[in-house]
PDB file of N, CA and C in Angstrom:
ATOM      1  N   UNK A   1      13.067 -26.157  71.755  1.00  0.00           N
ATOM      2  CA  UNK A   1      11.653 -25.962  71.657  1.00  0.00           C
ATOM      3  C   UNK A   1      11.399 -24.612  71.019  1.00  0.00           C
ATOM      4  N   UNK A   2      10.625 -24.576  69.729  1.00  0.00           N
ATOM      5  CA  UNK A   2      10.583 -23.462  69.518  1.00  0.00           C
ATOM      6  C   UNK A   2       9.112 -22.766  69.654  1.00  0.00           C
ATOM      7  N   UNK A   3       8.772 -21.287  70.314  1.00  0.00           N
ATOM      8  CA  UNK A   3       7.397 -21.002  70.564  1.00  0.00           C
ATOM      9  C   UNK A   3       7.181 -19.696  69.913  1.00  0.00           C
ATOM     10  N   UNK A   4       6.079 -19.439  69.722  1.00  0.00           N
ATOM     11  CA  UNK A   4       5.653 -18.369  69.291  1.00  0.00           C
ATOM     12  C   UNK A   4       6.838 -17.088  69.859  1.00  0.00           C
ATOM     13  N   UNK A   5       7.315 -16.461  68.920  1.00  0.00           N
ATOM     14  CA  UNK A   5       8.213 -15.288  69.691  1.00  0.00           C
ATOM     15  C   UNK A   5       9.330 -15.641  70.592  1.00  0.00           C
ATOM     16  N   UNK A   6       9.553 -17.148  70.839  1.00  0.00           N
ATOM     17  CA  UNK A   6      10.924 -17.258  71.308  1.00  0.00           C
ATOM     18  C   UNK A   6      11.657 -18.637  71.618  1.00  0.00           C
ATOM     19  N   UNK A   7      12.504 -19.082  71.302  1.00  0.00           N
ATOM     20  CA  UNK A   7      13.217 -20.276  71.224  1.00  0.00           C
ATOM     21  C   UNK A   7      13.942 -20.579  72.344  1.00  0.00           C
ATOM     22  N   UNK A   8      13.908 -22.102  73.249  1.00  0.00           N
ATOM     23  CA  UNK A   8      14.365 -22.693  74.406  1.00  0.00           C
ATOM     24  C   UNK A   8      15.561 -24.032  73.751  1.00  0.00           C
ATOM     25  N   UNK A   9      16.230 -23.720  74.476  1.00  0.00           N
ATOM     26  CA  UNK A   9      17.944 -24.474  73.976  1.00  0.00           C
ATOM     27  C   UNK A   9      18.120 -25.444  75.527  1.00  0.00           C
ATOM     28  N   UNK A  10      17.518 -26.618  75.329  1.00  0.00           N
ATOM     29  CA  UNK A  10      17.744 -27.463  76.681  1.00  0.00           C
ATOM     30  C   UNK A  10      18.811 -28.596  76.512  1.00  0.00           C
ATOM     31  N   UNK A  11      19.656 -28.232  77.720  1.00  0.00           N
ATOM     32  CA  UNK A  11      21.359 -29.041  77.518  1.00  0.00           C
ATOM     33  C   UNK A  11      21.060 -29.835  79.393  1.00  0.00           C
ATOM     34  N   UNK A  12      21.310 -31.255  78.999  1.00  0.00           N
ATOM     35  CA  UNK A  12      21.212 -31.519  80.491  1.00  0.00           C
ATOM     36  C   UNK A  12      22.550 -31.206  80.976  1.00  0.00           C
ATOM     37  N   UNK A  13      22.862 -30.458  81.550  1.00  0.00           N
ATOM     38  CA  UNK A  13      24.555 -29.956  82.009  1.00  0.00           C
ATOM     39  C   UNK A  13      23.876 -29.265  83.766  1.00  0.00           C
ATOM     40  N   UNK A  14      24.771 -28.282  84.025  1.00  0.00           N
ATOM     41  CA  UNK A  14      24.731 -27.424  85.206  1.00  0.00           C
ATOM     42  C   UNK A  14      26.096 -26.667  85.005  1.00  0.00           C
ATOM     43  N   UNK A  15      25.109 -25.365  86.263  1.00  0.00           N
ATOM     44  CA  UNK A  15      26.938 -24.429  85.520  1.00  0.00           C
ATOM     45  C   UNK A  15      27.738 -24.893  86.501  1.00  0.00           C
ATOM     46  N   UNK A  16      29.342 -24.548  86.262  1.00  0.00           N
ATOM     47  CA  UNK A  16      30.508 -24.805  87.105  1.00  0.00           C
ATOM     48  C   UNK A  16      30.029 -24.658  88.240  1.00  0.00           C
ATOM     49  N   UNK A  17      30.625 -25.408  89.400  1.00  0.00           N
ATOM     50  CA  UNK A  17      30.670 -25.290  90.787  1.00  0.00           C
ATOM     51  C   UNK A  17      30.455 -24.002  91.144  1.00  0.00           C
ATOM     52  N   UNK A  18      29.542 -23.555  92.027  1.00  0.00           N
ATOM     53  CA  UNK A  18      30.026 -21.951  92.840  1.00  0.00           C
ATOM     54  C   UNK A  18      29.895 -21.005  91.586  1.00  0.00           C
ATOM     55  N   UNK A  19      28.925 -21.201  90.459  1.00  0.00           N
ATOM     56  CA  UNK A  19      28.570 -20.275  89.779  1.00  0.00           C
ATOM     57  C   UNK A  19      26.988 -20.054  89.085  1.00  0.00           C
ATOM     58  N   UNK A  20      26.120 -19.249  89.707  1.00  0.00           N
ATOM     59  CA  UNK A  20      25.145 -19.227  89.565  1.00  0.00           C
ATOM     60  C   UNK A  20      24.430 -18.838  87.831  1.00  0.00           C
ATOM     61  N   UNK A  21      23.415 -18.918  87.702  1.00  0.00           N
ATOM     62  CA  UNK A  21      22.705 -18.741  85.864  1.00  0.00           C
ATOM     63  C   UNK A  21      23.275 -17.453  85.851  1.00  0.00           C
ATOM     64  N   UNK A  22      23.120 -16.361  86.739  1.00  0.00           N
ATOM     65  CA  UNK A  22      23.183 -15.138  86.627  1.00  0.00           C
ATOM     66  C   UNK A  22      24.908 -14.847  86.510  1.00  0.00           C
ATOM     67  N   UNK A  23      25.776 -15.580  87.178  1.00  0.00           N
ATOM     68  CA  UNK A  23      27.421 -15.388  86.883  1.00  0.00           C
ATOM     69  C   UNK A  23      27.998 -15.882  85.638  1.00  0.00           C
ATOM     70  N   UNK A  24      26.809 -16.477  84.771  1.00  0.00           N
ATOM     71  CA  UNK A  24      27.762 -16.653  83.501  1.00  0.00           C
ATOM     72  C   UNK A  24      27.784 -15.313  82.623  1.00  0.00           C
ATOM     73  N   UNK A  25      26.864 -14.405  83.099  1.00  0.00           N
ATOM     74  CA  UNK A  25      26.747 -13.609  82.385  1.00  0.00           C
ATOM     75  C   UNK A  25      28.018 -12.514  82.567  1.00  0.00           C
ATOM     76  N   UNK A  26      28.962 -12.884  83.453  1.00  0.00           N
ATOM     77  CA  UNK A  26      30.459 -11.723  83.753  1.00  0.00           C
ATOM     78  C   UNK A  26      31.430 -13.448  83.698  1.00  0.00           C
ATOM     79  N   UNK A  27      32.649 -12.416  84.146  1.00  0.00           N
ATOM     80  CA  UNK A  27      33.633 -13.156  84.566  1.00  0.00           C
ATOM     81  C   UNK A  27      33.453 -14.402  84.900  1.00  0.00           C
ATOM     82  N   UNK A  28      33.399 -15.844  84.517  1.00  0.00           N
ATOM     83  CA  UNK A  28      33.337 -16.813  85.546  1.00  0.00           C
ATOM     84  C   UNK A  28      34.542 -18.068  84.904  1.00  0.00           C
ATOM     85  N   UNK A  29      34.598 -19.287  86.124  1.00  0.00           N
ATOM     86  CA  UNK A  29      35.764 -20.021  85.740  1.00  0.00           C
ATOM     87  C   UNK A  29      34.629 -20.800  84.415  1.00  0.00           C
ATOM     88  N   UNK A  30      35.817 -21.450  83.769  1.00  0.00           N
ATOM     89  CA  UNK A  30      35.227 -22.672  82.340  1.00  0.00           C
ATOM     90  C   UNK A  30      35.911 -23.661  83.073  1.00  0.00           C
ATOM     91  N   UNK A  31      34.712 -24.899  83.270  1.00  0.00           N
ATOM     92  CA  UNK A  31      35.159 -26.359  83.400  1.00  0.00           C
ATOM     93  C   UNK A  31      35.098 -27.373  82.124  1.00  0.00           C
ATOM     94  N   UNK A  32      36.032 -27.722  81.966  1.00  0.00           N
ATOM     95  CA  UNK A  32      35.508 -28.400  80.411  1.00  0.00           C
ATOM     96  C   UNK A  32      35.076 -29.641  81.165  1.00  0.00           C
ATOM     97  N   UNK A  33      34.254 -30.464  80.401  1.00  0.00           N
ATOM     98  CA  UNK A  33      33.736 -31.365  80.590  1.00  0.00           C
ATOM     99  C   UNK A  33      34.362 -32.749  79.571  1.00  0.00           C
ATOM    100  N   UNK A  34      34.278 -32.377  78.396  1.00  0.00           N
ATOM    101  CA  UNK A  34      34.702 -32.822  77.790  1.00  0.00           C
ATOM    102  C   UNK A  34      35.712 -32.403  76.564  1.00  0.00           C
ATOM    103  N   UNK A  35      37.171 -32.251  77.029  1.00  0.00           N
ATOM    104  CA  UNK A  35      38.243 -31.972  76.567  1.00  0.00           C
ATOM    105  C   UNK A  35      38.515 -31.866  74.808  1.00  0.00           C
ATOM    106  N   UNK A  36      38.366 -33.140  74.822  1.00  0.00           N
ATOM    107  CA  UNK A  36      38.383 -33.438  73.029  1.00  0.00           C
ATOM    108  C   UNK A  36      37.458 -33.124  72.513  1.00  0.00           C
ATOM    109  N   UNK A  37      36.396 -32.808  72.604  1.00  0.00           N
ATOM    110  CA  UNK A  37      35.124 -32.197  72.359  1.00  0.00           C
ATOM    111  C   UNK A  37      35.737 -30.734  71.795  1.00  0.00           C
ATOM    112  N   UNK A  38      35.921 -30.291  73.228  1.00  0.00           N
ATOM    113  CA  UNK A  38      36.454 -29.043  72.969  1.00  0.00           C
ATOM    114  C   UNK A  38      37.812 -28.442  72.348  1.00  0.00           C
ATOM    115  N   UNK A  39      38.514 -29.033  72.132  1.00  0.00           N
ATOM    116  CA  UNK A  39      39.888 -28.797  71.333  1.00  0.00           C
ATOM    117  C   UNK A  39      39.174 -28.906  69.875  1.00  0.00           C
ATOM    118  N   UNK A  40      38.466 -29.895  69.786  1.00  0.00           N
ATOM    119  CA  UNK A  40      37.756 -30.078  68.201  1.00  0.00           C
ATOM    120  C   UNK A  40      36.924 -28.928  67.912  1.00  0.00           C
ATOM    121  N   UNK A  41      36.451 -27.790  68.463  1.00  0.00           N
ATOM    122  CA  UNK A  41      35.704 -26.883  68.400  1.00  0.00           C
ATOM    123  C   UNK A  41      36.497 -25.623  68.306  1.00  0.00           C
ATOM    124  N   UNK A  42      37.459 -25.840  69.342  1.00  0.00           N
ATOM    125  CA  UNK A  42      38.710 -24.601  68.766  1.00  0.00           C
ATOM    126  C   UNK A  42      39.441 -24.824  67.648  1.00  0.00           C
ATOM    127  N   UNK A  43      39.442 -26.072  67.479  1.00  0.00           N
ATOM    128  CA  UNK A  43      40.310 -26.372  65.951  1.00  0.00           C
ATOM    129  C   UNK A  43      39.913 -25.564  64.560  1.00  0.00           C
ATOM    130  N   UNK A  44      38.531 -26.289  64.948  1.00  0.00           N
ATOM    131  CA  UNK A  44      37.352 -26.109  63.821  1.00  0.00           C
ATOM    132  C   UNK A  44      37.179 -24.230  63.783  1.00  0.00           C
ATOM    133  N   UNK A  45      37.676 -23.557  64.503  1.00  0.00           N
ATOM    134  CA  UNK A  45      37.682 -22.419  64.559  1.00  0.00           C
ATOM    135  C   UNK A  45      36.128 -21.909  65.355  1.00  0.00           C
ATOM    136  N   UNK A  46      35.121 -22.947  65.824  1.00  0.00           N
ATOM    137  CA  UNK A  46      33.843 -22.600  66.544  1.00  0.00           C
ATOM    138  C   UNK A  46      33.926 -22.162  67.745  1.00  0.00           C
ATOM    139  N   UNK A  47      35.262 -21.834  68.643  1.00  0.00           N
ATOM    140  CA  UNK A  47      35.653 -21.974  70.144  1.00  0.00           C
ATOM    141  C   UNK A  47      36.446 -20.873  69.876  1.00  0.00           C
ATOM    142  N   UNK A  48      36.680 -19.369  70.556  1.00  0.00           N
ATOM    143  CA  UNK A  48      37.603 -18.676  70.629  1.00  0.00           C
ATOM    144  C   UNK A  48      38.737 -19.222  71.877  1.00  0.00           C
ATOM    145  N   UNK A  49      37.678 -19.183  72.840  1.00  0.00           N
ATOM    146  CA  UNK A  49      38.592 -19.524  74.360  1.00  0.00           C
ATOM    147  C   UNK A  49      37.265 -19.848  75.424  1.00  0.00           C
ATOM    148  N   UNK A  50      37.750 -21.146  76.189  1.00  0.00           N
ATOM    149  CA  UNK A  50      37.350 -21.288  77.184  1.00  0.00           C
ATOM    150  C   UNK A  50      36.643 -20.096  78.275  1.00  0.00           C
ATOM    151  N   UNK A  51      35.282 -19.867  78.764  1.00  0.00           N
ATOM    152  CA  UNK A  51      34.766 -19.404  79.313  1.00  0.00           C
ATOM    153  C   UNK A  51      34.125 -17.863  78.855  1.00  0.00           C
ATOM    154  N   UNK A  52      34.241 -17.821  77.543  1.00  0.00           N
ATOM    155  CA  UNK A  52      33.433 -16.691  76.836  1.00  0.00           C
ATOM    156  C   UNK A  52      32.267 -16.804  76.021  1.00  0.00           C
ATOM    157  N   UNK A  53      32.272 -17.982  76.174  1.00  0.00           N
ATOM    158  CA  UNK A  53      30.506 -18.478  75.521  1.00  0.00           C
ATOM    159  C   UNK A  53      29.208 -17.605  75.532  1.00  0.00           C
ATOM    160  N   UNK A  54      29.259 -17.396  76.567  1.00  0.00           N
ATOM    161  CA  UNK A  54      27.644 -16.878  77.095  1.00  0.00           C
ATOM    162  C   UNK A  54      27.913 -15.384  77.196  1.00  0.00           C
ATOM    163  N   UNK A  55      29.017 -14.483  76.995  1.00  0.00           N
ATOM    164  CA  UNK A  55      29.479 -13.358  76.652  1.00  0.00           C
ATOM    165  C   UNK A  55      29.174 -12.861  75.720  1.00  0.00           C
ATOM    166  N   UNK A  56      30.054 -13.825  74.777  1.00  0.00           N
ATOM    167  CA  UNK A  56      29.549 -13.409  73.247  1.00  0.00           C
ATOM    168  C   UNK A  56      28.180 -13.988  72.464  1.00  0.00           C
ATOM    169  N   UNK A  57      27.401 -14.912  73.533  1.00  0.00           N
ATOM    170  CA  UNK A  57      25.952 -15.131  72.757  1.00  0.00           C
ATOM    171  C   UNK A  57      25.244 -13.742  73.454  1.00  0.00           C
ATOM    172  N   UNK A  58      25.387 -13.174  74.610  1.00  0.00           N
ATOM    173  CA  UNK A  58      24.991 -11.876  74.925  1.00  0.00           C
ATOM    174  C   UNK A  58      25.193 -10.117  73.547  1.00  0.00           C
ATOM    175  N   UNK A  59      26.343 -10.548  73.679  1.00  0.00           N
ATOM    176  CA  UNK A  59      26.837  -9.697  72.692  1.00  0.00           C
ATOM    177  C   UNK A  59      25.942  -9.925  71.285  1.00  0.00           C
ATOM    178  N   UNK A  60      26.374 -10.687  70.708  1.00  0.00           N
ATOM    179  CA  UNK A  60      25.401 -11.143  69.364  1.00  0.00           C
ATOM    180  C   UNK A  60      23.893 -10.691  69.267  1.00  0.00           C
ATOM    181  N   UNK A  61      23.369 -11.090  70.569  1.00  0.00           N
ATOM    182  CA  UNK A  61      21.834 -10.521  71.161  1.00  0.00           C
ATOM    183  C   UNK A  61      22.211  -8.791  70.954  1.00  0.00           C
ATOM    184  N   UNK A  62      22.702  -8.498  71.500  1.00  0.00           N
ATOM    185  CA  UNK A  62      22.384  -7.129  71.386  1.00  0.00           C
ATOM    186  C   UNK A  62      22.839  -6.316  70.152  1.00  0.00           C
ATOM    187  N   UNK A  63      23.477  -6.730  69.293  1.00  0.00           N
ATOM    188  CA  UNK A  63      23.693  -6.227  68.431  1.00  0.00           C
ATOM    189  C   UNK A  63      23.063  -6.341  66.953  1.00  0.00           C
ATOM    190  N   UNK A  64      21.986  -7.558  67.366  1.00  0.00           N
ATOM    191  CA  UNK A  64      21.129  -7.639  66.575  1.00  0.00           C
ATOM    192  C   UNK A  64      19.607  -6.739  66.418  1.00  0.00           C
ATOM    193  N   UNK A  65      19.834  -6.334  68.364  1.00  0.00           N
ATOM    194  CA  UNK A  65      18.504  -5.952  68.762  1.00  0.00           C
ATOM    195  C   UNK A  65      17.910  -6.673  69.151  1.00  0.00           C
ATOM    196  N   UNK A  66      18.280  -7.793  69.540  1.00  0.00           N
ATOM    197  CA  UNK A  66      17.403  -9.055  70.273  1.00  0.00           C
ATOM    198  C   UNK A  66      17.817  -8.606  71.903  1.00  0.00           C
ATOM    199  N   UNK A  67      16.834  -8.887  72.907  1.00  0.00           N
ATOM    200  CA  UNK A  67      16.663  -9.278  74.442  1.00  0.00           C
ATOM    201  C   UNK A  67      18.178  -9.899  74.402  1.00  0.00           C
ATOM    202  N   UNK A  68      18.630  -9.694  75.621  1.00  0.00           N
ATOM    203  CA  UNK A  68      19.498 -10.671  76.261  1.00  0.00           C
ATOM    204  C   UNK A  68      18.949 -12.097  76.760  1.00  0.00           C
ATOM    205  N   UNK A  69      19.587 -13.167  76.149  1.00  0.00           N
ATOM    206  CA  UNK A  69      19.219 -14.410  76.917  1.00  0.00           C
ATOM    207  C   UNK A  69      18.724 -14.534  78.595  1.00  0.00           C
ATOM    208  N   UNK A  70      17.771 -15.460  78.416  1.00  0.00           N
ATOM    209  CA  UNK A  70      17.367 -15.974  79.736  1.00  0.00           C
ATOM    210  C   UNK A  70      18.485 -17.087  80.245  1.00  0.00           C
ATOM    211  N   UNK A  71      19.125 -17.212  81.455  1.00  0.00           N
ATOM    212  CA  UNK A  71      19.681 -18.245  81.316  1.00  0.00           C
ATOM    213  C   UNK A  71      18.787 -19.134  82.930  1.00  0.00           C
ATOM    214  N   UNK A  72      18.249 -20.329  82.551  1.00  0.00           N
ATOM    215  CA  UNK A  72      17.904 -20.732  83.813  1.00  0.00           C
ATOM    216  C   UNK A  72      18.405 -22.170  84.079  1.00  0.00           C
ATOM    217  N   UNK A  73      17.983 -22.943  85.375  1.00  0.00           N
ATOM    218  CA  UNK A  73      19.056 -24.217  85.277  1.00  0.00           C
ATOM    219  C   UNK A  73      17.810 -24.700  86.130  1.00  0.00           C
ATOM    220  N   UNK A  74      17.215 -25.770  85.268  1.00  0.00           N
ATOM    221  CA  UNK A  74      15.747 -26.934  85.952  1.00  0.00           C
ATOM    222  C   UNK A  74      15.988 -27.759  85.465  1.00  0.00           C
ATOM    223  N   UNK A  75      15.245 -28.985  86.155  1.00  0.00           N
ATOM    224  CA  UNK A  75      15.162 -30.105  85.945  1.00  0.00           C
ATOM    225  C   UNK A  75      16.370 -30.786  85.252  1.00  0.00           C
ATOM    226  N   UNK A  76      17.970 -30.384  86.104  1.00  0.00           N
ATOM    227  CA  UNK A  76      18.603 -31.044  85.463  1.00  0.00           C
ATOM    228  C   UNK A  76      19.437 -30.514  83.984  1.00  0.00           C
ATOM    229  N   UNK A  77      18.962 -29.387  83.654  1.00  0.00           N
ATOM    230  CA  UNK A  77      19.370 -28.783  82.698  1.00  0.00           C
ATOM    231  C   UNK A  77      19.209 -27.337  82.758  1.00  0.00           C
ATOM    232  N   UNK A  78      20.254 -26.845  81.702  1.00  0.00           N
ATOM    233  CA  UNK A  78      21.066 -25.897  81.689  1.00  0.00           C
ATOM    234  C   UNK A  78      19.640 -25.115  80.524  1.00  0.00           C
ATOM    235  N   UNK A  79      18.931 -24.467  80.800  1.00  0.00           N
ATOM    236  CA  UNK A  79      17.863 -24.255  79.657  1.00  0.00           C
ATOM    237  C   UNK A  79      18.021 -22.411  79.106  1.00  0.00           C
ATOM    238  N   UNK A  80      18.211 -22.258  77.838  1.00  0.00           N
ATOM    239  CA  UNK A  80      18.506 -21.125  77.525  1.00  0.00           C
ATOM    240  C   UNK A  80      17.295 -20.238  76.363  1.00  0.00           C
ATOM    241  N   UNK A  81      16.696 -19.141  76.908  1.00  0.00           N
ATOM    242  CA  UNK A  81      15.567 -18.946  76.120  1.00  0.00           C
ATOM    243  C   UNK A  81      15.812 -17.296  75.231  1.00  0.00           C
ATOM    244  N   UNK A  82      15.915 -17.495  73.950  1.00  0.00           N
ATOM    245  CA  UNK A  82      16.469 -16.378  73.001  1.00  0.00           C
ATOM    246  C   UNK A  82      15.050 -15.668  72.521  1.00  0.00           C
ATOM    247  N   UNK A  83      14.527 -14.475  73.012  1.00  0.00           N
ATOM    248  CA  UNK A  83      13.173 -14.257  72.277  1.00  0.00           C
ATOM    249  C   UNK A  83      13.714 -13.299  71.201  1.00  0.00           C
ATOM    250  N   UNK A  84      12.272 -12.975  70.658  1.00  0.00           N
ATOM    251  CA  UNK A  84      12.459 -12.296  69.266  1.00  0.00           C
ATOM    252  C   UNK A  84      12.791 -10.890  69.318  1.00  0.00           C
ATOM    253  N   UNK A  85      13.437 -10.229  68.650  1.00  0.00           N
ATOM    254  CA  UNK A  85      13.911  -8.548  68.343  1.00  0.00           C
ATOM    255  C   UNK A  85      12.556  -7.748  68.321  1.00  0.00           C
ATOM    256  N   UNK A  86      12.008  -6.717  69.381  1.00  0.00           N
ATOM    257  CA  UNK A  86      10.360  -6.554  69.378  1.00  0.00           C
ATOM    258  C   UNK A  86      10.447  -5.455  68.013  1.00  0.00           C
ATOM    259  N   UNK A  87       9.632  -5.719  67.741  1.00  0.00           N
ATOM    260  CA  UNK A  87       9.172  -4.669  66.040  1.00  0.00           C
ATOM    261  C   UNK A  87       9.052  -3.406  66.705  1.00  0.00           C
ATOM    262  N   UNK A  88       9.267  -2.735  66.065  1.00  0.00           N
ATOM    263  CA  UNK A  88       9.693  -1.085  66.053  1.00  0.00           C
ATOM    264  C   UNK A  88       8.827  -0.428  65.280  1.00  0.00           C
TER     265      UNK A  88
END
């Protein structure tokens, strides 16, 4: 969904067992879900390693000057909201 000043990324998923929106943002375990999915993504060179996803979309954010992601988990989905770099 995209809105004035900031874009929503809705995945019906949930995070790993015993890991809250706020723990993806450190250390946490990677459950793959779907295996071949994911080997095809490390192949493809789009996948460094299991469980650094949301690390390095943090990282990227800040080095652009963008907010750090929202990460929240409703209705069933994993919903991720990227706003805009505020003008200077």
């Amino acid at each position: 969904r995209i809105y004035r000043g900031r874009l929503e990324v809705w995945n019906p998923a949930s995070p790993p067992d015993g890991v809250t929106t706020d723990g993806l943002f450190g250390t946490h375990p990677s459950r793959l879900r779907n295996r071949r999915l994911a080997d095809a993504f490390y192949r493809a060179g789009l996948m460094q390693q299991w469980g650094t996803g949301t690390l390095r979309i943090v990282h990227a954010c800040e080095a652009s000057g963008m907010p750090i992601p929202e990460l929240e988990y409703k209705m069933g989905s994993m919903v991720v909201t990227l706003r805009r770099a505020s003008s200077k």
